[in-house]
PDB file of N, CA and C in Angstrom:
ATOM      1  N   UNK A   1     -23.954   0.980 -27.654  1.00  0.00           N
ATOM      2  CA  UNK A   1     -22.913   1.675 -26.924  1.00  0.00           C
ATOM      3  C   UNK A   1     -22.447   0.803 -25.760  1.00  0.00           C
ATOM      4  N   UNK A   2     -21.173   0.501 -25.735  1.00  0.00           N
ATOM      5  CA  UNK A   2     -20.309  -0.121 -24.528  1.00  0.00           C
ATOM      6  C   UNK A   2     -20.778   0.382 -23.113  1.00  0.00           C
ATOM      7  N   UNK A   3     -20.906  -0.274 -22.275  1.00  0.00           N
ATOM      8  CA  UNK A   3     -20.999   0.691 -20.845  1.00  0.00           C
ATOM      9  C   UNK A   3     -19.355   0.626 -20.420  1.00  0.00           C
ATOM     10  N   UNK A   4     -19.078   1.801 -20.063  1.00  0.00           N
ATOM     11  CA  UNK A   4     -17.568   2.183 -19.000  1.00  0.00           C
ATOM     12  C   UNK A   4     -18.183   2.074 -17.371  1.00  0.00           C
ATOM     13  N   UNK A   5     -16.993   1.148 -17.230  1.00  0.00           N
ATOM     14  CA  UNK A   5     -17.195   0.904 -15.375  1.00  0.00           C
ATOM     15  C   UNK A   5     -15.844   1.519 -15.206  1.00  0.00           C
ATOM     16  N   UNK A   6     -16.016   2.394 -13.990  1.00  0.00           N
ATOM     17  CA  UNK A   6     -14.593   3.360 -13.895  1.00  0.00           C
ATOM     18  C   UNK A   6     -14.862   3.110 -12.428  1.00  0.00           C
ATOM     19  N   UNK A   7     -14.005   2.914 -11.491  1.00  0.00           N
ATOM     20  CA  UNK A   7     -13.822   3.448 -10.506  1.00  0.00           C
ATOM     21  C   UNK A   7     -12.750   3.371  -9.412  1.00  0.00           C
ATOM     22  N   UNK A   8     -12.569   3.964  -8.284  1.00  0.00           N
ATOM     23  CA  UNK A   8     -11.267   4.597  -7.948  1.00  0.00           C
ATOM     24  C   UNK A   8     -11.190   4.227  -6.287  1.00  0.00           C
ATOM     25  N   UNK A   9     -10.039   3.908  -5.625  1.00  0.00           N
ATOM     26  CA  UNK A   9     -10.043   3.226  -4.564  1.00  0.00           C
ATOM     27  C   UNK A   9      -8.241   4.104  -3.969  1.00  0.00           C
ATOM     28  N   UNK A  10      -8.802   4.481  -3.113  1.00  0.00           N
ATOM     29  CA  UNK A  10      -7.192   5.399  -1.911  1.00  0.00           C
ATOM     30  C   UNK A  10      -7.104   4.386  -0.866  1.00  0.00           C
ATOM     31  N   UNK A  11      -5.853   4.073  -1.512  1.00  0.00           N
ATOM     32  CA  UNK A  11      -5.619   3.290   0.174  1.00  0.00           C
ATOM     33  C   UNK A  11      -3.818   3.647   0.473  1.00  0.00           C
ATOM     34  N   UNK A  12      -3.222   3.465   1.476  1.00  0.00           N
ATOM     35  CA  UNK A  12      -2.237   3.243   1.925  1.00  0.00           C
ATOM     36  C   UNK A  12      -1.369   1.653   2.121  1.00  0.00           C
ATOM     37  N   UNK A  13      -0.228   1.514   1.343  1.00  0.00           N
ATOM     38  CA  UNK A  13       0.465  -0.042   1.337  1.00  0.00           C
ATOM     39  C   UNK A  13       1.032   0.157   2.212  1.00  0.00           C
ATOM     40  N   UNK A  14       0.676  -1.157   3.147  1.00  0.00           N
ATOM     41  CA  UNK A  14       1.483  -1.000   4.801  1.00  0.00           C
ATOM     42  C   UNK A  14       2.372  -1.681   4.457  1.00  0.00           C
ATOM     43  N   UNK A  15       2.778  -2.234   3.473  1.00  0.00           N
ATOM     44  CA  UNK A  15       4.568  -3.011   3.054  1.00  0.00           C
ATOM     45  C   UNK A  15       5.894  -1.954   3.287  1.00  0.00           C
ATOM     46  N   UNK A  16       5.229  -0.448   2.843  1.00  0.00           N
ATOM     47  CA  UNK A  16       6.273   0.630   2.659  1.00  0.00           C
ATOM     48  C   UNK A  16       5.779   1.591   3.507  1.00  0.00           C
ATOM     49  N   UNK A  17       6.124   1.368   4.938  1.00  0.00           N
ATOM     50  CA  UNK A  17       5.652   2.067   6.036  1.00  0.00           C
ATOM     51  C   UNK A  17       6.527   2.572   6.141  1.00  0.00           C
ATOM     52  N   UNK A  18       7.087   3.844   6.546  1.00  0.00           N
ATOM     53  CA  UNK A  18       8.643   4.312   6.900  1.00  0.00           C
ATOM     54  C   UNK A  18       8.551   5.543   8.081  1.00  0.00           C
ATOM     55  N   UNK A  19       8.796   4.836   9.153  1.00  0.00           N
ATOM     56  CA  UNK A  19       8.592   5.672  10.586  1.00  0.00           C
ATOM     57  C   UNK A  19       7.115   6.144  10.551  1.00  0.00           C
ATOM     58  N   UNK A  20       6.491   5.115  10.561  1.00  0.00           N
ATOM     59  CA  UNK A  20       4.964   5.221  10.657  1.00  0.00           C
ATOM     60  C   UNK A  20       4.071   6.106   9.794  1.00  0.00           C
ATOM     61  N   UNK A  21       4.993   6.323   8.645  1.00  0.00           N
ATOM     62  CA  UNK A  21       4.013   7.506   7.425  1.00  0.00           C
ATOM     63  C   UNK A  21       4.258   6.330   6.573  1.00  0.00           C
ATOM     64  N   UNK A  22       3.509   6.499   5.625  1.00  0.00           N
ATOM     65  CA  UNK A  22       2.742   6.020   4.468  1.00  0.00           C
ATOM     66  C   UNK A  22       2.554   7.080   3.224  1.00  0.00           C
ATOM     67  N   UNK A  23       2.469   6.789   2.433  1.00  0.00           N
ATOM     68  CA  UNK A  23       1.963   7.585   1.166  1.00  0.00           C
ATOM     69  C   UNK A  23       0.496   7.181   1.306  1.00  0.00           C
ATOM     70  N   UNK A  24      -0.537   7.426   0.066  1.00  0.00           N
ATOM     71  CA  UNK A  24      -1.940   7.577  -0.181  1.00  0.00           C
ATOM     72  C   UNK A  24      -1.554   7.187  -1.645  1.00  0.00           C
ATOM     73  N   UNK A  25      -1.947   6.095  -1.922  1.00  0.00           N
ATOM     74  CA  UNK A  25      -1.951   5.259  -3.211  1.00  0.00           C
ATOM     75  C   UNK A  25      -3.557   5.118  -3.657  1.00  0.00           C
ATOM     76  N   UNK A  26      -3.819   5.702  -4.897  1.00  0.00           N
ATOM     77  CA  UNK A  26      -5.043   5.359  -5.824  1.00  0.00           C
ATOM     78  C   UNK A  26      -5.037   4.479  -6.897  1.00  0.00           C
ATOM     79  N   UNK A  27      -5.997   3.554  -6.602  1.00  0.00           N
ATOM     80  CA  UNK A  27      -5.985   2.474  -7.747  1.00  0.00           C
ATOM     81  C   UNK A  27      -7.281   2.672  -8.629  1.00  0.00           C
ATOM     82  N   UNK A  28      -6.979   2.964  -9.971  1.00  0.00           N
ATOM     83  CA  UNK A  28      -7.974   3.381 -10.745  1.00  0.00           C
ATOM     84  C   UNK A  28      -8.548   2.375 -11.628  1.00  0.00           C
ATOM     85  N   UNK A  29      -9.963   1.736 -11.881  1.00  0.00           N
ATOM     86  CA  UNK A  29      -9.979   1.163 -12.661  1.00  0.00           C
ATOM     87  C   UNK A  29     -11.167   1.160 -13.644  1.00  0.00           C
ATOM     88  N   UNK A  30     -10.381   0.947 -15.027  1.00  0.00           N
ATOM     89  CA  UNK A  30     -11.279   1.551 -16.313  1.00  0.00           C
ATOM     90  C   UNK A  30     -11.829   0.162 -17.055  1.00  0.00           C
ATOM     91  N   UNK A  31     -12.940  -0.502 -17.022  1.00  0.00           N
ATOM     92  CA  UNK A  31     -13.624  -1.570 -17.736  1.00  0.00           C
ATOM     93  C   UNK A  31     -12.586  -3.048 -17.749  1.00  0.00           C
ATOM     94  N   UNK A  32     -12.412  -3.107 -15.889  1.00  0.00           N
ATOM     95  CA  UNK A  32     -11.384  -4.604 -15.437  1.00  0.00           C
ATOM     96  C   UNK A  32      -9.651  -4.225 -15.778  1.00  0.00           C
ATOM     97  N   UNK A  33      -9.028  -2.741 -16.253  1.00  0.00           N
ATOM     98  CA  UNK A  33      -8.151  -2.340 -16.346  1.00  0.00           C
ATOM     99  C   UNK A  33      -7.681  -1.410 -15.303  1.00  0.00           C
ATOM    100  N   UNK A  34      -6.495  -1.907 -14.473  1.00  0.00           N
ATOM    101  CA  UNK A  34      -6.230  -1.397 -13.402  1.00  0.00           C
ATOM    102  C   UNK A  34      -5.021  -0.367 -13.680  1.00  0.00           C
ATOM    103  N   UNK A  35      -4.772   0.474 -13.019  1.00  0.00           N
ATOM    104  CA  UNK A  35      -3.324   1.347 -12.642  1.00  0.00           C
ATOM    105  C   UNK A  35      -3.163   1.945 -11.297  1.00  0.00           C
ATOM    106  N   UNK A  36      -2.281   1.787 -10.713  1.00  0.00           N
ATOM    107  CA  UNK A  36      -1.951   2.555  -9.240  1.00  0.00           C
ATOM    108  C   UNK A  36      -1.356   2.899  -9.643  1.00  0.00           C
ATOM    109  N   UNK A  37      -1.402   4.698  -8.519  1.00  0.00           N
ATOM    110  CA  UNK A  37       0.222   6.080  -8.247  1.00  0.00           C
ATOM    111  C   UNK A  37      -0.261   6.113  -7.132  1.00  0.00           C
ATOM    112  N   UNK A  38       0.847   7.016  -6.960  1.00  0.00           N
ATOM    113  CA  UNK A  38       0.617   7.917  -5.958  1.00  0.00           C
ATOM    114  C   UNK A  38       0.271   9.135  -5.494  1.00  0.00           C
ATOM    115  N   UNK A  39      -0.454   9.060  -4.788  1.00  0.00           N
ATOM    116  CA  UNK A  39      -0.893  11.229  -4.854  1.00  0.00           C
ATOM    117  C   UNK A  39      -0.292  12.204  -4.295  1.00  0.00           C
ATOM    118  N   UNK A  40       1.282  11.751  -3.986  1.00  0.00           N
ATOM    119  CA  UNK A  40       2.352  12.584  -2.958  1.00  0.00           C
ATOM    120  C   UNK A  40       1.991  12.689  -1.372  1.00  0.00           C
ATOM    121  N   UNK A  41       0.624  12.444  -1.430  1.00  0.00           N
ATOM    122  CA  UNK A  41       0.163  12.908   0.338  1.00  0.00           C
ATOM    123  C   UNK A  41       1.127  11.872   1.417  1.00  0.00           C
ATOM    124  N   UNK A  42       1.793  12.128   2.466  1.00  0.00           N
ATOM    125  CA  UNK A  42       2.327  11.292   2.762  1.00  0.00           C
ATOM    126  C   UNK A  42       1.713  11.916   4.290  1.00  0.00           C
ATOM    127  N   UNK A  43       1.311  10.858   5.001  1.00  0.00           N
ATOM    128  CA  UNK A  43       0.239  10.399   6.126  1.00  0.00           C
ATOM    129  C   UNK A  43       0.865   9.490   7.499  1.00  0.00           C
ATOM    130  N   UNK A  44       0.670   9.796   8.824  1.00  0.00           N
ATOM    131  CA  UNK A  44       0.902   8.827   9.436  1.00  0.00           C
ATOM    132  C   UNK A  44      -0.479   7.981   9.573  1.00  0.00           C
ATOM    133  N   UNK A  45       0.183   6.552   9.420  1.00  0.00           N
ATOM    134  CA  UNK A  45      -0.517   5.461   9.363  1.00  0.00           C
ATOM    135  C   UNK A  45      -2.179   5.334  10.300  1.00  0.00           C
ATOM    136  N   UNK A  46      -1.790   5.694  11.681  1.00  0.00           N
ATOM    137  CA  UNK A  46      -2.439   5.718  12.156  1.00  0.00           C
ATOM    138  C   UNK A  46      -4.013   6.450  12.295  1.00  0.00           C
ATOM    139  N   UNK A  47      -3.763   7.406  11.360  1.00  0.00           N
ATOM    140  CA  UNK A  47      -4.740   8.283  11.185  1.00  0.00           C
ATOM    141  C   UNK A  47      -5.726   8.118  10.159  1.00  0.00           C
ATOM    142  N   UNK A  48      -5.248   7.092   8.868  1.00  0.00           N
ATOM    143  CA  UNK A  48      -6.194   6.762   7.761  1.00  0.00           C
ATOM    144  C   UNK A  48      -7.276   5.501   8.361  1.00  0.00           C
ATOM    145  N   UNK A  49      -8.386   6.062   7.658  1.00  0.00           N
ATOM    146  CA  UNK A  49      -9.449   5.335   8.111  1.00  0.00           C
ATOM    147  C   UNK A  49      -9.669   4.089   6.533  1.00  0.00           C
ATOM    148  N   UNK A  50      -9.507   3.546   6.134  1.00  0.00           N
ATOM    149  CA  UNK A  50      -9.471   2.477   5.206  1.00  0.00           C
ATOM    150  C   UNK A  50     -10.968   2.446   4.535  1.00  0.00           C
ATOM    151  N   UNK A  51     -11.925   2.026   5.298  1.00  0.00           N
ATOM    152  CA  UNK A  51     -12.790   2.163   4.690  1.00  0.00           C
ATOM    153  C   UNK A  51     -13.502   2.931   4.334  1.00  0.00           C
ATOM    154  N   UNK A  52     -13.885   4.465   4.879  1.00  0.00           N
ATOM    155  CA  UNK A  52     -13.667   5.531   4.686  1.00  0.00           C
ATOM    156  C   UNK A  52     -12.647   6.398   3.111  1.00  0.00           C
ATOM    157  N   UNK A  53     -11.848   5.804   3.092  1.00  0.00           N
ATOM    158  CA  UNK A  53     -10.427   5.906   2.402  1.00  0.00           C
ATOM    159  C   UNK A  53     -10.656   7.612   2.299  1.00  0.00           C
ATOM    160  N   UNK A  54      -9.799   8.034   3.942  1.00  0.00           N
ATOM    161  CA  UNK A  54      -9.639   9.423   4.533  1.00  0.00           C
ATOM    162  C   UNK A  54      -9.188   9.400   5.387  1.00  0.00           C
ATOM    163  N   UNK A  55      -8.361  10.625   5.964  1.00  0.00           N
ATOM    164  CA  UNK A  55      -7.547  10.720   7.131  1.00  0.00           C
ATOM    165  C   UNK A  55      -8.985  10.817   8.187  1.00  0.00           C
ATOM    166  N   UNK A  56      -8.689  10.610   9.481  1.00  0.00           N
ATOM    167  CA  UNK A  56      -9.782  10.375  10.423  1.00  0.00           C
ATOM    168  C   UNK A  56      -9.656  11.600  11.105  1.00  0.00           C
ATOM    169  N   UNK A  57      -8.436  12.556  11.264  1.00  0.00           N
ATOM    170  CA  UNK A  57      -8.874  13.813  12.221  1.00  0.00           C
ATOM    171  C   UNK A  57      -9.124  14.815  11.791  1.00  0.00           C
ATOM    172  N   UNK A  58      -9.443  15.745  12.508  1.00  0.00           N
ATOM    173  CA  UNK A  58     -10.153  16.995  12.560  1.00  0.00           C
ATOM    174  C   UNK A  58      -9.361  18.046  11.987  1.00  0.00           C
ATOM    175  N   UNK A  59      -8.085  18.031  12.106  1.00  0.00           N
ATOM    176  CA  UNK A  59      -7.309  18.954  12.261  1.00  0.00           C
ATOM    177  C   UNK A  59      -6.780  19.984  10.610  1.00  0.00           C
ATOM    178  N   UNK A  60      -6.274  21.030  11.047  1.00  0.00           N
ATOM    179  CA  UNK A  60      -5.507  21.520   9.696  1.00  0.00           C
ATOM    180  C   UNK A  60      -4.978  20.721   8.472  1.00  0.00           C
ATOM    181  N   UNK A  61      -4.138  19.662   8.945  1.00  0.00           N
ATOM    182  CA  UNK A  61      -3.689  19.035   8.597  1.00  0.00           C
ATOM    183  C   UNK A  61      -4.228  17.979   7.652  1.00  0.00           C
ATOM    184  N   UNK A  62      -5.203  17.076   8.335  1.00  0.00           N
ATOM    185  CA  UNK A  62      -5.929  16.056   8.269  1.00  0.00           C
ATOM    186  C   UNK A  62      -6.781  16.901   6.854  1.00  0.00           C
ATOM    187  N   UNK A  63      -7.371  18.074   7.391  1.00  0.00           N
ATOM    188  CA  UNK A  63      -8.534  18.582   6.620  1.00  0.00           C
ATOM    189  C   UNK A  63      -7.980  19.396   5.117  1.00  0.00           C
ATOM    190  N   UNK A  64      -6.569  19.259   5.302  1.00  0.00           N
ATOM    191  CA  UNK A  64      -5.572  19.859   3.646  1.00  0.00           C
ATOM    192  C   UNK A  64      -5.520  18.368   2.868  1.00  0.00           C
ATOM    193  N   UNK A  65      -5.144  17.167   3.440  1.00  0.00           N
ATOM    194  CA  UNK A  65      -5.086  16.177   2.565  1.00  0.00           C
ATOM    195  C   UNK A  65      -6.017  15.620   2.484  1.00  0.00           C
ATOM    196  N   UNK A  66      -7.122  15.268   3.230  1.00  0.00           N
ATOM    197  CA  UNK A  66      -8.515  14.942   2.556  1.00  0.00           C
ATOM    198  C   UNK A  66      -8.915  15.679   1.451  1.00  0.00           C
ATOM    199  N   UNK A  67      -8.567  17.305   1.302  1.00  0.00           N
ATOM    200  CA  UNK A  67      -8.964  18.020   0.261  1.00  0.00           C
ATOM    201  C   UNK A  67      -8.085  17.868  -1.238  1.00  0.00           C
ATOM    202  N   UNK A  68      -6.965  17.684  -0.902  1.00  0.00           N
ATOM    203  CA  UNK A  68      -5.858  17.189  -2.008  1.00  0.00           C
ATOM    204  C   UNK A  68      -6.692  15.430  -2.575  1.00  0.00           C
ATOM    205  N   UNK A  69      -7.367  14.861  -1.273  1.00  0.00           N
ATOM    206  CA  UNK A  69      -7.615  13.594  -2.166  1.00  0.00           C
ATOM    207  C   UNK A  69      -8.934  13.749  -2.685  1.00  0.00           C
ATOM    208  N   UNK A  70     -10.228  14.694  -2.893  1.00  0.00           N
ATOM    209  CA  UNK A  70     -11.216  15.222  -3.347  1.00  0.00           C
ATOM    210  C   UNK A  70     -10.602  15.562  -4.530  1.00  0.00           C
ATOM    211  N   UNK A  71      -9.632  16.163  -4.518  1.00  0.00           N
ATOM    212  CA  UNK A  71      -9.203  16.685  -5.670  1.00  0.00           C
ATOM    213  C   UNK A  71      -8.305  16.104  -6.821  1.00  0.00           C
ATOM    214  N   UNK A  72      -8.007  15.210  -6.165  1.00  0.00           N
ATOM    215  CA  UNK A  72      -7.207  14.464  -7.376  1.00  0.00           C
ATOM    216  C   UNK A  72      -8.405  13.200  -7.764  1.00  0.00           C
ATOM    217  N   UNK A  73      -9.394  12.841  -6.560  1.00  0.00           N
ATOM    218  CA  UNK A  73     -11.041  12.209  -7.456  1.00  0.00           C
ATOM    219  C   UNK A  73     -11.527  12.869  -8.056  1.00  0.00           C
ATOM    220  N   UNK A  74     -11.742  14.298  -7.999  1.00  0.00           N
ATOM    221  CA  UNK A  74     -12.465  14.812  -9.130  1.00  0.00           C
ATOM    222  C   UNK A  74     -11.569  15.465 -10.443  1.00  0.00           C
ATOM    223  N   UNK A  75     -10.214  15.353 -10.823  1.00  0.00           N
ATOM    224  CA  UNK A  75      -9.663  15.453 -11.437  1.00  0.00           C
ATOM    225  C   UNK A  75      -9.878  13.863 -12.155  1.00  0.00           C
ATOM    226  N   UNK A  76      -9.421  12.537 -11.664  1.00  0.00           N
ATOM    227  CA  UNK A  76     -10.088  11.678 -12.304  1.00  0.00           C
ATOM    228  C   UNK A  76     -11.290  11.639 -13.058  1.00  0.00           C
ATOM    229  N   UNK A  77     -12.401  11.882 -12.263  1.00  0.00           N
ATOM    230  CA  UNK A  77     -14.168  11.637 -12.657  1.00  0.00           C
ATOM    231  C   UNK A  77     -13.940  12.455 -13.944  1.00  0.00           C
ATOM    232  N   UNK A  78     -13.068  13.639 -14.140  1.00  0.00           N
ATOM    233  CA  UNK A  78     -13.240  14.814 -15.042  1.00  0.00           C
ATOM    234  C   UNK A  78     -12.452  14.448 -16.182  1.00  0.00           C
ATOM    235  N   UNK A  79     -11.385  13.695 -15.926  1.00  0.00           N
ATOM    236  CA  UNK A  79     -11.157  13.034 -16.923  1.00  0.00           C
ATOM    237  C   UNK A  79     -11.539  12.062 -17.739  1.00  0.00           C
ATOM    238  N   UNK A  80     -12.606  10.943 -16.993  1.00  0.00           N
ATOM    239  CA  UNK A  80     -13.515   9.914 -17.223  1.00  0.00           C
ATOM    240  C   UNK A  80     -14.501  10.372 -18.214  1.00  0.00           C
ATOM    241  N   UNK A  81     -14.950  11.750 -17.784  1.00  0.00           N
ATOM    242  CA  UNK A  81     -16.173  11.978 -18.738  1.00  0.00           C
ATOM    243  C   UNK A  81     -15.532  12.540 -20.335  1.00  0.00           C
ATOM    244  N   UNK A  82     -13.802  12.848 -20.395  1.00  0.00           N
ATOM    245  CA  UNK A  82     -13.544  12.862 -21.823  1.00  0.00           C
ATOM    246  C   UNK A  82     -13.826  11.655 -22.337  1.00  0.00           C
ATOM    247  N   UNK A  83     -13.527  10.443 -21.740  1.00  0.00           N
ATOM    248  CA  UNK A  83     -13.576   9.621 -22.617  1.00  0.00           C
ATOM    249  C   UNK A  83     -14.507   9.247 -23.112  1.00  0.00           C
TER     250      UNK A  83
END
């Protein structure tokens, strides 16, 4: 049996900054096969923590799109295990 290496990386492209928001871009990758989207979350810059790959505050706000990006990783992982 093949081993599958899957895994998944959120970051923000500071090329397409627009009045200091950003989108939340996931790069997925399945056995050295890559694809990036986007997850609609659109973020000011200042607030994503990179290595982390999460918004850094506390707030309502902060704490709805960290949960949108839980959720579109475990919509991935859940798709991983069809294959």
């Amino acid at each position: 049996m093949q081993r599958v290496r899957f895994t998944t990386k959120f970051f923000i492209n500071h090329k397409r900054v627009t009045h200091g928001e950003a989108m939340v871009q996931c790069r997925v990758t399945l056995n050295k096969k890559s694809k990036t989207f986007s997850t609609g979350i659109k973020i000011p810059v200042i607030k994503w923590d990179p290595k982390a790959q999460r918004i850094m505050k506390n707030d309502v706000f902060s704490k709805s799109c960290n949960d949108q990006i839980d959720q579109v990783k475990a919509n991935l992982y859940q798709a991983r295990e069809i294959l």
